[in-house]
C-alpha atoms as a PDB file:
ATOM      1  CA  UNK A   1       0.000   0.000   0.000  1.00  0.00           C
ATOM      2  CA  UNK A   2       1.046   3.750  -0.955  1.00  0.00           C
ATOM      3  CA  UNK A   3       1.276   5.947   2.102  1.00  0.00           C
ATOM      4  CA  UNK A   4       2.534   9.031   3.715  1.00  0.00           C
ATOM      5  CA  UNK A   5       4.072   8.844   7.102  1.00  0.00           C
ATOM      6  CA  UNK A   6       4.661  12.616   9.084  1.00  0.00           C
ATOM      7  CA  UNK A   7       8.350  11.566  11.059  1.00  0.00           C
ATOM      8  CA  UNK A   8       9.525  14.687  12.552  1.00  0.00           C
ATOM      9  CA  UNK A   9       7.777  16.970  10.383  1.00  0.00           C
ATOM     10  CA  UNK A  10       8.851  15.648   7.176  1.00  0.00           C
ATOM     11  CA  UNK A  11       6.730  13.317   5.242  1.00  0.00           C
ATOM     12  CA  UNK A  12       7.396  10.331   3.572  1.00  0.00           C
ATOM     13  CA  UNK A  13       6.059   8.681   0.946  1.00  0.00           C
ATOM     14  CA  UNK A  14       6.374   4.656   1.471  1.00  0.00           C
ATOM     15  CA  UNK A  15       4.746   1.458  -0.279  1.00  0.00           C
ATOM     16  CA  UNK A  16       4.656  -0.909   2.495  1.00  0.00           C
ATOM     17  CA  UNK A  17       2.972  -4.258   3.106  1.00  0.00           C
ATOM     18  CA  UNK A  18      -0.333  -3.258   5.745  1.00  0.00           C
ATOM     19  CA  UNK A  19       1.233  -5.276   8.071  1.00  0.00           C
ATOM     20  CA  UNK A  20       4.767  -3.002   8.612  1.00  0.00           C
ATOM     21  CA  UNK A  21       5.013  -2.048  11.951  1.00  0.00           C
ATOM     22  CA  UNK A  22       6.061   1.832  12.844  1.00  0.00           C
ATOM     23  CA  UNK A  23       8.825   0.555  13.933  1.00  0.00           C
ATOM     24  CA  UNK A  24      10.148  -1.673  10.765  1.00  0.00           C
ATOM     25  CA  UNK A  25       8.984   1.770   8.377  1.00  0.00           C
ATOM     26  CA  UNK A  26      11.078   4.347  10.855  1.00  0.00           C
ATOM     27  CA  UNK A  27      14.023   1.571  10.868  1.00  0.00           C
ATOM     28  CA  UNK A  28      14.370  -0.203   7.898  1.00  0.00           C
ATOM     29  CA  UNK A  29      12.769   1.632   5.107  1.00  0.00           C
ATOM     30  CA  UNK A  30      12.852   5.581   6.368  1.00  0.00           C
ATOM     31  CA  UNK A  31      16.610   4.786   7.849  1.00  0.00           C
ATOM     32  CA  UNK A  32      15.735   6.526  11.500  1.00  0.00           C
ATOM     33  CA  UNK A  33      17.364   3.674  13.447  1.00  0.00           C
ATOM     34  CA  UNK A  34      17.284   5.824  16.888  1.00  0.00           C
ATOM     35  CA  UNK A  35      14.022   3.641  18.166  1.00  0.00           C
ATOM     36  CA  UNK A  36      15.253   0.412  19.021  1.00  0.00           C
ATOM     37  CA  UNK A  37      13.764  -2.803  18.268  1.00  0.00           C
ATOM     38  CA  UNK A  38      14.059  -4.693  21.879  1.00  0.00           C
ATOM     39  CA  UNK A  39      11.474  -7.598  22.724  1.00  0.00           C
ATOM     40  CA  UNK A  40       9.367  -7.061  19.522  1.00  0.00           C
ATOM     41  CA  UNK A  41       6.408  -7.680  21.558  1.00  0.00           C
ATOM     42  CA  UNK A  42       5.687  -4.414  23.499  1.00  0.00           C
ATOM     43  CA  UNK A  43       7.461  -5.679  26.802  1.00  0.00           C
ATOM     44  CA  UNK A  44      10.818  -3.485  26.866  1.00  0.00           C
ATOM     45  CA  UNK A  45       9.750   0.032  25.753  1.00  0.00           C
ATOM     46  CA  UNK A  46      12.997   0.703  23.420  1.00  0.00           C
ATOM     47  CA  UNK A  47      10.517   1.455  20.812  1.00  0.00           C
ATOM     48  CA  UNK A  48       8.849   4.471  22.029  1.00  0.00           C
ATOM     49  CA  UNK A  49       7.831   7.112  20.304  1.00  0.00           C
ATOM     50  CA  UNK A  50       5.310   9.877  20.165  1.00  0.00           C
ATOM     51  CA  UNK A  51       2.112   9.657  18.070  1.00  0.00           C
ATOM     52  CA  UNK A  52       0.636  13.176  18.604  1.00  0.00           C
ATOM     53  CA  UNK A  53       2.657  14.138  21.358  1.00  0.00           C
ATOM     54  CA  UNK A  54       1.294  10.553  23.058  1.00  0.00           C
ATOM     55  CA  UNK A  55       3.800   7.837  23.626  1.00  0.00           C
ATOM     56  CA  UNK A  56       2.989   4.997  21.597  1.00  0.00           C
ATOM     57  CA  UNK A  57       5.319   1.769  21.048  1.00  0.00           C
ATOM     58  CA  UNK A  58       6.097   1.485  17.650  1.00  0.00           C
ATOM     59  CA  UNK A  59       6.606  -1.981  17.583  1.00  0.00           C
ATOM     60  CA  UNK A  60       2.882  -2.528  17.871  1.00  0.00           C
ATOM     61  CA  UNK A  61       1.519   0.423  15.987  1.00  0.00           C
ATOM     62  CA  UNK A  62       1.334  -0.576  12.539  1.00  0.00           C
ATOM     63  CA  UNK A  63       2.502   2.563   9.979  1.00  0.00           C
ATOM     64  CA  UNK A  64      -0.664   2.728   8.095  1.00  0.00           C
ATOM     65  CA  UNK A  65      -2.357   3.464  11.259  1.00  0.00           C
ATOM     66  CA  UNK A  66      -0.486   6.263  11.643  1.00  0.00           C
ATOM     67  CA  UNK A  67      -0.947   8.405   8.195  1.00  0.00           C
ATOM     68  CA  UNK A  68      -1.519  12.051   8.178  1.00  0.00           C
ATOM     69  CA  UNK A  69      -0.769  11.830  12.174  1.00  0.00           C
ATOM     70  CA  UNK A  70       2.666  13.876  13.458  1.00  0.00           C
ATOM     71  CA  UNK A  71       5.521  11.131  14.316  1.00  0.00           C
ATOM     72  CA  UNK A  72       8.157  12.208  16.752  1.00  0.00           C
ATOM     73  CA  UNK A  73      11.286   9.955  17.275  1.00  0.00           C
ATOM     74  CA  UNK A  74      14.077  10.498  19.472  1.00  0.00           C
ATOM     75  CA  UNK A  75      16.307  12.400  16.387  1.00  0.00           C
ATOM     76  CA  UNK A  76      13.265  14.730  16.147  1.00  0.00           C
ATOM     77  CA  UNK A  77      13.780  15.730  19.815  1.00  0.00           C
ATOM     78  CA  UNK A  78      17.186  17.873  19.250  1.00  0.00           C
ATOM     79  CA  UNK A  79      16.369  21.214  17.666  1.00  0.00           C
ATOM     80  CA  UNK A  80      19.397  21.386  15.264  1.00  0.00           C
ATOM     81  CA  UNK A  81      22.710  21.467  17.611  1.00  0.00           C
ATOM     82  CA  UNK A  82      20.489  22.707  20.452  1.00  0.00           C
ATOM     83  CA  UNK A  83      20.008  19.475  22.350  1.00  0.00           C
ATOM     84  CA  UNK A  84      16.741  19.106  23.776  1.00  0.00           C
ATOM     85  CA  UNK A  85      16.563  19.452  27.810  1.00  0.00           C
ATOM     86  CA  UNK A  86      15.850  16.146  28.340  1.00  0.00           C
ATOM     87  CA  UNK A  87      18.650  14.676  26.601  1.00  0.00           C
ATOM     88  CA  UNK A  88      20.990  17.279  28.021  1.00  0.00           C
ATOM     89  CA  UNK A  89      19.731  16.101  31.906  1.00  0.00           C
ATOM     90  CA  UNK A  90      20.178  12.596  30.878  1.00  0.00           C
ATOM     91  CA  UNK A  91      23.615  13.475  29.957  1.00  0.00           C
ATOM     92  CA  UNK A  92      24.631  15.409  32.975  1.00  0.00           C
ATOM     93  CA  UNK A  93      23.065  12.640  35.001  1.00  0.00           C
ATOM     94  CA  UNK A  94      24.252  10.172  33.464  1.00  0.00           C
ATOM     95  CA  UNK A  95      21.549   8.334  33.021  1.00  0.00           C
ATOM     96  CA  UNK A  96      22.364   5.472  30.199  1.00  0.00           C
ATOM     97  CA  UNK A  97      25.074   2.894  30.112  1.00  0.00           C
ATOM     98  CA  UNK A  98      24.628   0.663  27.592  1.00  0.00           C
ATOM     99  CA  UNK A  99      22.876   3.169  25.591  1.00  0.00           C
ATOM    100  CA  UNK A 100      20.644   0.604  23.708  1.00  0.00           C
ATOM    101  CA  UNK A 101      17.318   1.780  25.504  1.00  0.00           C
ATOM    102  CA  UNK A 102      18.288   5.676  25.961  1.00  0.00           C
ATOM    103  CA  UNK A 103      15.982   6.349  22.822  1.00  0.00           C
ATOM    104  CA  UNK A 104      12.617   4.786  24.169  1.00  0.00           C
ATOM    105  CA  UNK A 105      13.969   6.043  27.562  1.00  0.00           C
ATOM    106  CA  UNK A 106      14.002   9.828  26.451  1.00  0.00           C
ATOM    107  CA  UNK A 107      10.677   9.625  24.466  1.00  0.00           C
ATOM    108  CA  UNK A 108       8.963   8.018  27.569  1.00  0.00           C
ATOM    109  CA  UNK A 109      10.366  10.746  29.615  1.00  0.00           C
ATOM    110  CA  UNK A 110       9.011  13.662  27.579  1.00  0.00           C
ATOM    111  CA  UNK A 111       5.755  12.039  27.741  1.00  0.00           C
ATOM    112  CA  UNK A 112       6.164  11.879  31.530  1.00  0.00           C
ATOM    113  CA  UNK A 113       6.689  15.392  31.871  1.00  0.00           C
ATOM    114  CA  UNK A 114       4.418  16.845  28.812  1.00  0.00           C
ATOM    115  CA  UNK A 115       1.292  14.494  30.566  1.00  0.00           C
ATOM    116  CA  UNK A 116       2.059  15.743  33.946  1.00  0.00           C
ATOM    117  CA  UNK A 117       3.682  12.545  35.695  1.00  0.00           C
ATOM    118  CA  UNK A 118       6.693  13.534  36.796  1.00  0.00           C
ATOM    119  CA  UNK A 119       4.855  15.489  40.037  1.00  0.00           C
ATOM    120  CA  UNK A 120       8.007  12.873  42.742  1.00  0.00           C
ATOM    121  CA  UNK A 121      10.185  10.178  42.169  1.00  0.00           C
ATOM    122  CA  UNK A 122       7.168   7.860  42.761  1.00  0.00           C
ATOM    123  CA  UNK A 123       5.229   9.431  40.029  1.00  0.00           C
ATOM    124  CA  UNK A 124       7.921   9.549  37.634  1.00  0.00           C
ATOM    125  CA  UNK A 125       9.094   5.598  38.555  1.00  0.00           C
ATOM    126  CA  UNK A 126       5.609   4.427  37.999  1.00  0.00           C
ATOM    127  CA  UNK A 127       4.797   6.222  34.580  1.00  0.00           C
ATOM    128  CA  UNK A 128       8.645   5.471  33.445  1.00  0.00           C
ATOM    129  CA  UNK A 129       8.140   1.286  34.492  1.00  0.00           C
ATOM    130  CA  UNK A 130       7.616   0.419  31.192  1.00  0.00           C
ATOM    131  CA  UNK A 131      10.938   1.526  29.983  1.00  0.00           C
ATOM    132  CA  UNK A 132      13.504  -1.408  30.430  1.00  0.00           C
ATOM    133  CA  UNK A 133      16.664  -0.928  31.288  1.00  0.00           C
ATOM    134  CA  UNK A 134      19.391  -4.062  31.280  1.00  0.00           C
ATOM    135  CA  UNK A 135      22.192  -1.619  32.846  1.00  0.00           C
ATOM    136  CA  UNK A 136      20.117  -0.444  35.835  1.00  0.00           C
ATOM    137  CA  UNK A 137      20.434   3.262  35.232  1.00  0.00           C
ATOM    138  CA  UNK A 138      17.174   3.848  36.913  1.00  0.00           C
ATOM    139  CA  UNK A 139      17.928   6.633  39.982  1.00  0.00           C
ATOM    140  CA  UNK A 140      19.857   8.485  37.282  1.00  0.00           C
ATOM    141  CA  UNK A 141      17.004   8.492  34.649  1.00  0.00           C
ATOM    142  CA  UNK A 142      14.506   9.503  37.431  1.00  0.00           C
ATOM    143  CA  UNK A 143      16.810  12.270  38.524  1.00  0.00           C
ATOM    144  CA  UNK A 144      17.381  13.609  34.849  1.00  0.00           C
ATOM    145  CA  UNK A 145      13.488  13.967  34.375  1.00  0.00           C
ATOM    146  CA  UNK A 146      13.181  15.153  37.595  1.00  0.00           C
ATOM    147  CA  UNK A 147      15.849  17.814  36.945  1.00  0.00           C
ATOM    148  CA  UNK A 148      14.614  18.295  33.282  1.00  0.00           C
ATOM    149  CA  UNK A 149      11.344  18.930  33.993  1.00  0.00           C
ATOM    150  CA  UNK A 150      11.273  22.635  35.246  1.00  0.00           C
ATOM    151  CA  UNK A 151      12.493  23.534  32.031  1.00  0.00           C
ATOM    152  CA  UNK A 152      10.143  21.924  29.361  1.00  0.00           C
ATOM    153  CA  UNK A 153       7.684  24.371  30.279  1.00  0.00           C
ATOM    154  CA  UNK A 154       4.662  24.339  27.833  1.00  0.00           C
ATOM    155  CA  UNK A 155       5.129  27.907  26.899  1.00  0.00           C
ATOM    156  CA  UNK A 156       8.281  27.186  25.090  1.00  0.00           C
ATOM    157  CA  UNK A 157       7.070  25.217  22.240  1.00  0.00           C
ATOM    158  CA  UNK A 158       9.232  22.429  22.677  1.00  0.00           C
ATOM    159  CA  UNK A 159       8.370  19.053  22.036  1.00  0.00           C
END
């Protein structure tokens, strides 16, 4: 099927089998390899993206539910050099190891903050819980969102 997919406010024009997940499109036919494909089944959260500013895993989303509907994935979060504050407090915090779940990590925690979650730790911990993370970086990611999240204020137009 013949469709256009809205990644990061670009579109794409794809012919894809209906059954292509978001994730196989952004990976293996758009070349945005950022979202990671983990479990494959929903289960690890390395996926994540945002469907309309909503987290969605894109492992179970399939693309051609997703047409004419705005697509952010973790290289749509930097605003040319200027990295976005999330990824800058997950820097300074240190909060990845491994690296390999970062990406689902960071869109998760955008969502956390942008849907109001990340009011304590507990908050944040709960909402984040679907987000996997093999290296145990955990206190760190909670402290980057909680450290983060003073400065994604809605007013500045930042994703």
């Amino acid at each position: 099927m013949e469709l256009t997919l809205n990644i990061n406010g670009r579109d794409h024009r794809l012919s894809l089998d209906p059954r292509t997940t978001l994730l196989d499109a952004l990976r293996d036919h758009i070349g945005l390899t950022g979202s990671k494909k983990g479990c494959d089944q929903g289960q690890c959260g390395a996926c994540t993206v945002h469907l309309e500013g909503r987290r969605v895993l894109a492992c179970l989303t399939l693309a051609a539910t997703v047409q004419g509907r705005p697509v952010t994935t973790v290289e749509g979060l930097a605003h040319g050099e200027a990295l976005h504050p999330m990824q800058a407090a997950f820097i300074t915090h240190d909060a990845f190891q491994c690296g390999y779940c970062t990406p689902g990590q960071l869109m998760s925690a955008v969502a956390c903050v942008h849907e109001g979650h990340a009011r304590n730790d507990d908050a944040i911990r709960e909402y984040m819980s679907g987000n996997l993370c093999r290296c145990g970086a955990y206190p760190k990611i909670v402290a980057a969102i909680r450290d983060a999240a003073p400065q994604m204020a809605p007013k500045t137009g930042r994703v």
